[in-house]
Structures are given as C-alpha cells and as structure tokens.
PDB file of N, CA and C in Angstrom:
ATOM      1  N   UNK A   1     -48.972  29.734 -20.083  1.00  0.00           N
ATOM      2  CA  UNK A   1     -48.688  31.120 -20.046  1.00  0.00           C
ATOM      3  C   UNK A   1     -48.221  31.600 -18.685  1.00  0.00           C
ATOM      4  N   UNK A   2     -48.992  30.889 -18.031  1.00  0.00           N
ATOM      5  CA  UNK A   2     -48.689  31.868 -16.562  1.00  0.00           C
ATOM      6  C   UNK A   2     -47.266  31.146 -15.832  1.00  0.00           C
ATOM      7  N   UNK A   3     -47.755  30.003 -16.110  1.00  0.00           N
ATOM      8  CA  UNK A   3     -46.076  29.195 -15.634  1.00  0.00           C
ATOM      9  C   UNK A   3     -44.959  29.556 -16.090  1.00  0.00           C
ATOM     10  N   UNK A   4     -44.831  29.592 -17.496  1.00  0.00           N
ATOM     11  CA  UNK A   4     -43.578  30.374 -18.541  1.00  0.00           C
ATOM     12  C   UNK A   4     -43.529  31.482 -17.974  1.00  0.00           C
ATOM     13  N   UNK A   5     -43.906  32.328 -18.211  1.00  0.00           N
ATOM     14  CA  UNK A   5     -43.606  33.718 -17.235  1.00  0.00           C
ATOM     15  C   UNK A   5     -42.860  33.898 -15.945  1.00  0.00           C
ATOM     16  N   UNK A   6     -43.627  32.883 -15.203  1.00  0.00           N
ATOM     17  CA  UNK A   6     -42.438  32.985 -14.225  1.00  0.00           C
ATOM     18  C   UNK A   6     -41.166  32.235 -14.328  1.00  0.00           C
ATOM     19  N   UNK A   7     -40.977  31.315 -14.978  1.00  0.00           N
ATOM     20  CA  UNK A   7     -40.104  30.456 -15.391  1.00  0.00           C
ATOM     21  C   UNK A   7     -38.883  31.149 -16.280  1.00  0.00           C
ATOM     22  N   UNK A   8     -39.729  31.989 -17.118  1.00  0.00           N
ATOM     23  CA  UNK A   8     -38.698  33.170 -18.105  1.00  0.00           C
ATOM     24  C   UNK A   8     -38.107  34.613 -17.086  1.00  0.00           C
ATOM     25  N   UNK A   9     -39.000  34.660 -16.085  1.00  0.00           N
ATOM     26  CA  UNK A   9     -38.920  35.841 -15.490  1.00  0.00           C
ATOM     27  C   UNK A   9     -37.634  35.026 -14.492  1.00  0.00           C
ATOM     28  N   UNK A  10     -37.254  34.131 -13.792  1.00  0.00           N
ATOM     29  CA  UNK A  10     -36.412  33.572 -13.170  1.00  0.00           C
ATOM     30  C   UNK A  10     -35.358  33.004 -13.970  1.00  0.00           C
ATOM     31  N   UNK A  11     -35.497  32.901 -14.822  1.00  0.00           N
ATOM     32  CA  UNK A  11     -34.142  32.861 -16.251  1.00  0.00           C
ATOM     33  C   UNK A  11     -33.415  34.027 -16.696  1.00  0.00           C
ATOM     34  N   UNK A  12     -34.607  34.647 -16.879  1.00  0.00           N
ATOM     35  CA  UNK A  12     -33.729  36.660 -17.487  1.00  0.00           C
ATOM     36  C   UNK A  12     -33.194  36.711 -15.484  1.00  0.00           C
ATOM     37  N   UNK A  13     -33.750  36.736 -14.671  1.00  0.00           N
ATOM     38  CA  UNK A  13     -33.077  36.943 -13.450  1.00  0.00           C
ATOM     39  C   UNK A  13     -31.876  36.523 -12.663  1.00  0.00           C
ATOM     40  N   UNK A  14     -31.698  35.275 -13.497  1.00  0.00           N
ATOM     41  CA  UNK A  14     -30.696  34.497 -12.813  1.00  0.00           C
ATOM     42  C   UNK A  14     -30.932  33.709 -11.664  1.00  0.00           C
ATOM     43  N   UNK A  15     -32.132  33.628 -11.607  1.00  0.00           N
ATOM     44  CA  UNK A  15     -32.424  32.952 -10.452  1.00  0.00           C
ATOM     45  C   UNK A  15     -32.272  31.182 -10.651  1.00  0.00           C
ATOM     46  N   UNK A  16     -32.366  31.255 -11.591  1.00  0.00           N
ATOM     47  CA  UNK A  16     -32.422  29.969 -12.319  1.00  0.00           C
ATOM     48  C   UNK A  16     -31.376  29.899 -13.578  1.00  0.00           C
ATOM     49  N   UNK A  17     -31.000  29.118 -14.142  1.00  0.00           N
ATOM     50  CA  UNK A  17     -30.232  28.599 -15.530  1.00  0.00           C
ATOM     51  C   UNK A  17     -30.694  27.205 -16.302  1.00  0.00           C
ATOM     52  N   UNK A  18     -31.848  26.409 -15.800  1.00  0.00           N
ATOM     53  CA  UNK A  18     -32.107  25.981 -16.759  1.00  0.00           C
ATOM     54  C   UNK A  18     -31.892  24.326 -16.385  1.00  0.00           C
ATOM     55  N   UNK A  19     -30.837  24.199 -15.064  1.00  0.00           N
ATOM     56  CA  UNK A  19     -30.238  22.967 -14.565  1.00  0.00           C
ATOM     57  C   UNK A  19     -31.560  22.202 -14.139  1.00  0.00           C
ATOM     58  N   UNK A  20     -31.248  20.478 -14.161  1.00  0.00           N
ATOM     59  CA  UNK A  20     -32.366  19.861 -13.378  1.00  0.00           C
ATOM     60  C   UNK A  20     -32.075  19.901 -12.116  1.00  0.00           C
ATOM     61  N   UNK A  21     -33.317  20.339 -11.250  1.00  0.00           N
ATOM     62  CA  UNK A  21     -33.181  20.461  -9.657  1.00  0.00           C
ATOM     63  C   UNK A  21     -33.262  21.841  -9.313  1.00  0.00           C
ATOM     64  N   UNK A  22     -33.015  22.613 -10.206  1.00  0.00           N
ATOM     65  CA  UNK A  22     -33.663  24.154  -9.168  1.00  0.00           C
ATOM     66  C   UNK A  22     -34.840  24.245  -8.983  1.00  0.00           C
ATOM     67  N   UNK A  23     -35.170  25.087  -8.355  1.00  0.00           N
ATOM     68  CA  UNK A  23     -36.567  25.475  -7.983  1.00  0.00           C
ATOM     69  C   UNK A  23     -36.770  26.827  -8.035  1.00  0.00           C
ATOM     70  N   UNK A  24     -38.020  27.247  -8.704  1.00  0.00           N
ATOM     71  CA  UNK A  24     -38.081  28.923  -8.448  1.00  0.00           C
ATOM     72  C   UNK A  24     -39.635  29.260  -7.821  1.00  0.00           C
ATOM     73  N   UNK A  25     -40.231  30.085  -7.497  1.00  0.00           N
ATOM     74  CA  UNK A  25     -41.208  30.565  -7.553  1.00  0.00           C
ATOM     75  C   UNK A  25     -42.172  31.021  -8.089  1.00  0.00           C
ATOM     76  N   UNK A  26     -43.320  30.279  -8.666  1.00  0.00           N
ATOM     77  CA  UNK A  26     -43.952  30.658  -9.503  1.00  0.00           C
ATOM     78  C   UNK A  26     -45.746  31.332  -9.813  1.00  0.00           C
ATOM     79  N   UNK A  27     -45.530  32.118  -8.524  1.00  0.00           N
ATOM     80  CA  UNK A  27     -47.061  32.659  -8.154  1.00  0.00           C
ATOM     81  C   UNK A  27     -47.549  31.981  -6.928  1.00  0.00           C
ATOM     82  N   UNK A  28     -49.200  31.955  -7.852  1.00  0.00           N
ATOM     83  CA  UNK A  28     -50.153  31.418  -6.890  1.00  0.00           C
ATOM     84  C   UNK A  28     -49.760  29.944  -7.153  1.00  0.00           C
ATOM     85  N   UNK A  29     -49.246  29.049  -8.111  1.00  0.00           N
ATOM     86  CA  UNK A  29     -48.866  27.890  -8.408  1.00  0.00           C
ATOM     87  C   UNK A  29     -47.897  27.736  -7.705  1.00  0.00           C
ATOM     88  N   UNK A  30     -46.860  27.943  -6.772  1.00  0.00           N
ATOM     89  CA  UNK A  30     -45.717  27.779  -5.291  1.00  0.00           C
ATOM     90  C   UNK A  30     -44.884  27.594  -5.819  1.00  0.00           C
ATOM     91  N   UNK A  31     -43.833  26.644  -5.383  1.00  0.00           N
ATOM     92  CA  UNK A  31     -42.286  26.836  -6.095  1.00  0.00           C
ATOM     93  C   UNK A  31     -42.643  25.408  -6.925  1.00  0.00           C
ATOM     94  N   UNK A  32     -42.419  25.557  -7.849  1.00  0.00           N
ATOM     95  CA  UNK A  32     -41.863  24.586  -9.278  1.00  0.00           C
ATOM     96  C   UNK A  32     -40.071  24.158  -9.758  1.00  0.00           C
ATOM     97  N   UNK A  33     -40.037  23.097  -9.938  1.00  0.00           N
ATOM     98  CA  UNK A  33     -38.293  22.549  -9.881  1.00  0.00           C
ATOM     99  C   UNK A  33     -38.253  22.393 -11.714  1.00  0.00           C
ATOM    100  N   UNK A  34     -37.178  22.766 -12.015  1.00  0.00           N
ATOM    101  CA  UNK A  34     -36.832  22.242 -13.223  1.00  0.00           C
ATOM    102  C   UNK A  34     -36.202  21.024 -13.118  1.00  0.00           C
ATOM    103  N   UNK A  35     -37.118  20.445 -14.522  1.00  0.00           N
ATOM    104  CA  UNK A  35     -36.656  18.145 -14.784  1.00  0.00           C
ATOM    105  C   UNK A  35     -35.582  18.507 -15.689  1.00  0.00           C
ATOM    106  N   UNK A  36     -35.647  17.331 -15.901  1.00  0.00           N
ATOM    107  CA  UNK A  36     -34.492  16.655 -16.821  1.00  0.00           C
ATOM    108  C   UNK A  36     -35.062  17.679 -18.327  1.00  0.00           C
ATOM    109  N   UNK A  37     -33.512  17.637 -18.783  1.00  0.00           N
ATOM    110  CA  UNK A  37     -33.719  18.906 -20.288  1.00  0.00           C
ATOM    111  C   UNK A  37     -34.500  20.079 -20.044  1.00  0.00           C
ATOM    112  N   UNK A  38     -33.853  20.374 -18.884  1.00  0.00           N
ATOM    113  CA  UNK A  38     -35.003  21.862 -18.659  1.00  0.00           C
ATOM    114  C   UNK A  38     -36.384  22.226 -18.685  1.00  0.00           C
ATOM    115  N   UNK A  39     -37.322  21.037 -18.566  1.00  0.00           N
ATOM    116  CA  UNK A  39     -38.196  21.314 -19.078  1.00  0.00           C
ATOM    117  C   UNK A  39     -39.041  21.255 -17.339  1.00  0.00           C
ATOM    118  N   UNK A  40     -39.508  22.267 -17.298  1.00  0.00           N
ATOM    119  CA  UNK A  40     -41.009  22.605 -15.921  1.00  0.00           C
ATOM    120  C   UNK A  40     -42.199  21.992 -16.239  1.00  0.00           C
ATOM    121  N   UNK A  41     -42.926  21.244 -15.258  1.00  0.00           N
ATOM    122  CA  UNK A  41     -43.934  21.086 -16.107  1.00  0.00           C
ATOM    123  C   UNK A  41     -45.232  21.539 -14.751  1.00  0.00           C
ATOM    124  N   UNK A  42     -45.952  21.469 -15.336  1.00  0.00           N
ATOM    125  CA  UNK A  42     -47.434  22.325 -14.525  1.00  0.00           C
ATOM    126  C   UNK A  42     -47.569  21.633 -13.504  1.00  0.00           C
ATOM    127  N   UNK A  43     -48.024  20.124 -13.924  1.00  0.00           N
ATOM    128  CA  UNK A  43     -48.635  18.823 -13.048  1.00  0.00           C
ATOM    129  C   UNK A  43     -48.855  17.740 -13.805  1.00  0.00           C
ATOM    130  N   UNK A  44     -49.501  16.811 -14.016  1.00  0.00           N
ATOM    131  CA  UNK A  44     -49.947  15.429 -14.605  1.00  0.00           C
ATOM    132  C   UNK A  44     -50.663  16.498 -16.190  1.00  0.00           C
ATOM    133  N   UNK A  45     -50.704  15.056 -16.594  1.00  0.00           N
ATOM    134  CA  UNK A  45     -51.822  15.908 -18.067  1.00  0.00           C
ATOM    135  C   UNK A  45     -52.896  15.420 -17.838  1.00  0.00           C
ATOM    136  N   UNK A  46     -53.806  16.028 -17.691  1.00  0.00           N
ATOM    137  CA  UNK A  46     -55.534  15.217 -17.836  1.00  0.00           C
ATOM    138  C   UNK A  46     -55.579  14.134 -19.315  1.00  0.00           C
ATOM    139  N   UNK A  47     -56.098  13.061 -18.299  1.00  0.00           N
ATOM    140  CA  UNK A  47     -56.960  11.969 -19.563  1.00  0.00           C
ATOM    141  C   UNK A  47     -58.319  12.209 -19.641  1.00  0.00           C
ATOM    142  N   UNK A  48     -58.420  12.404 -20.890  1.00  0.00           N
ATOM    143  CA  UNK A  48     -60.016  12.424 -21.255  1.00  0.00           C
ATOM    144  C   UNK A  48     -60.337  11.514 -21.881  1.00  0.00           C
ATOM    145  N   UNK A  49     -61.214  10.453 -21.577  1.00  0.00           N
ATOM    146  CA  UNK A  49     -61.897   9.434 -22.044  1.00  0.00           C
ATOM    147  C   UNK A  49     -63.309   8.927 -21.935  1.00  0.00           C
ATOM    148  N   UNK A  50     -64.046   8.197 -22.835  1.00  0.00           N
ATOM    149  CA  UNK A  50     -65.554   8.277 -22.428  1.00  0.00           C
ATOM    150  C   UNK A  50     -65.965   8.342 -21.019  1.00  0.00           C
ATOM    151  N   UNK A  51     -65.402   7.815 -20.190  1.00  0.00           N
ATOM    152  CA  UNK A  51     -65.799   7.870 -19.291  1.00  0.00           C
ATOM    153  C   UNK A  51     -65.979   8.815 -17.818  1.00  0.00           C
ATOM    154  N   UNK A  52     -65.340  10.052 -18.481  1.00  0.00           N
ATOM    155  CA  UNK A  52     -65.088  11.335 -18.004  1.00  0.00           C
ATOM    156  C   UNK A  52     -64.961  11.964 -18.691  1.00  0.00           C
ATOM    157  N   UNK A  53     -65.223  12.322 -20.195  1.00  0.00           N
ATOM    158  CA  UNK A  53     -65.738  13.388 -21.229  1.00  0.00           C
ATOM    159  C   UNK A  53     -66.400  14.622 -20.212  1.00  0.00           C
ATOM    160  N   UNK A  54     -67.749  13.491 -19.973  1.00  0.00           N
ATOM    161  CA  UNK A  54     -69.121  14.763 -19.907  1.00  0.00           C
ATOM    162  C   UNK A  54     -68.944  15.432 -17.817  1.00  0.00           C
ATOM    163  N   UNK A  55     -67.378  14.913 -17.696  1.00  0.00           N
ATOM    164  CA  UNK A  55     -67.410  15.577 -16.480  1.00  0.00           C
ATOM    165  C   UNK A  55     -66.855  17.409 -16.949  1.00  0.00           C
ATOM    166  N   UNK A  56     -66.449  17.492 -18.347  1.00  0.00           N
ATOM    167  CA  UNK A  56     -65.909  19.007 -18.543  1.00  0.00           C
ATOM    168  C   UNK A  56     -66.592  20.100 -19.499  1.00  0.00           C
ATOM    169  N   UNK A  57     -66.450  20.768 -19.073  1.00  0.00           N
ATOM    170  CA  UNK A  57     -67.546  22.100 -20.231  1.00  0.00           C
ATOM    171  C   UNK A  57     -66.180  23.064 -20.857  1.00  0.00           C
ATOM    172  N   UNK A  58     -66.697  22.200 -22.477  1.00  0.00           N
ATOM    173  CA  UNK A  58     -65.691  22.953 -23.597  1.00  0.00           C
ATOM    174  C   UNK A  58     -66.222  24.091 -23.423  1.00  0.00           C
TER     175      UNK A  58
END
C-alpha cells in the first residue's frame, strides 16, 4: 500500500513512466528504482520456515 502510492503518485506525476532504472521517492522507505517489466519491489520476501516460525506474532 504505502509503496504503490508513491509509485502511482510518481506515475500520475510524470516523474516516472514505468522504464527499468528510474528511481523515485518513496517516503520514509527512500528512493526505490523500477526493475525489469516495471515492476518496484519493497525488498527480499521473508522465508518462513520451522525454524523461524515462532520468531513472528500473527
């Protein structure tokens, strides 16, 4: 949510178009680059596996 927002808010602006390699600004999260097929991404994805389950509170 909060990433898209700025990501949409720098698209309706023109600050951006969508290319791989720009970069915009995206809050308290700093500047973020658009990859390959337009796609931004946050950071890594968390693995959850037995062995770090009970490090998180659903």
């Amino acid at each position: 949510g909060y990433l898209a927002y700025y990501a949409a808010a720098a698209l309706i602006q023109g600050k951006i178009s969508g290319k791989q390699g720009e970069s915009f600004s995206a809050g308290t999260l700093g500047t973020k680059s658009v990859g390959a097929n337009g796609v931004v991404l946050l950071g890594s994805p968390t693995t959850f596996d037995k062995g770090n389950i009970d490090q998180f509170n659903f």
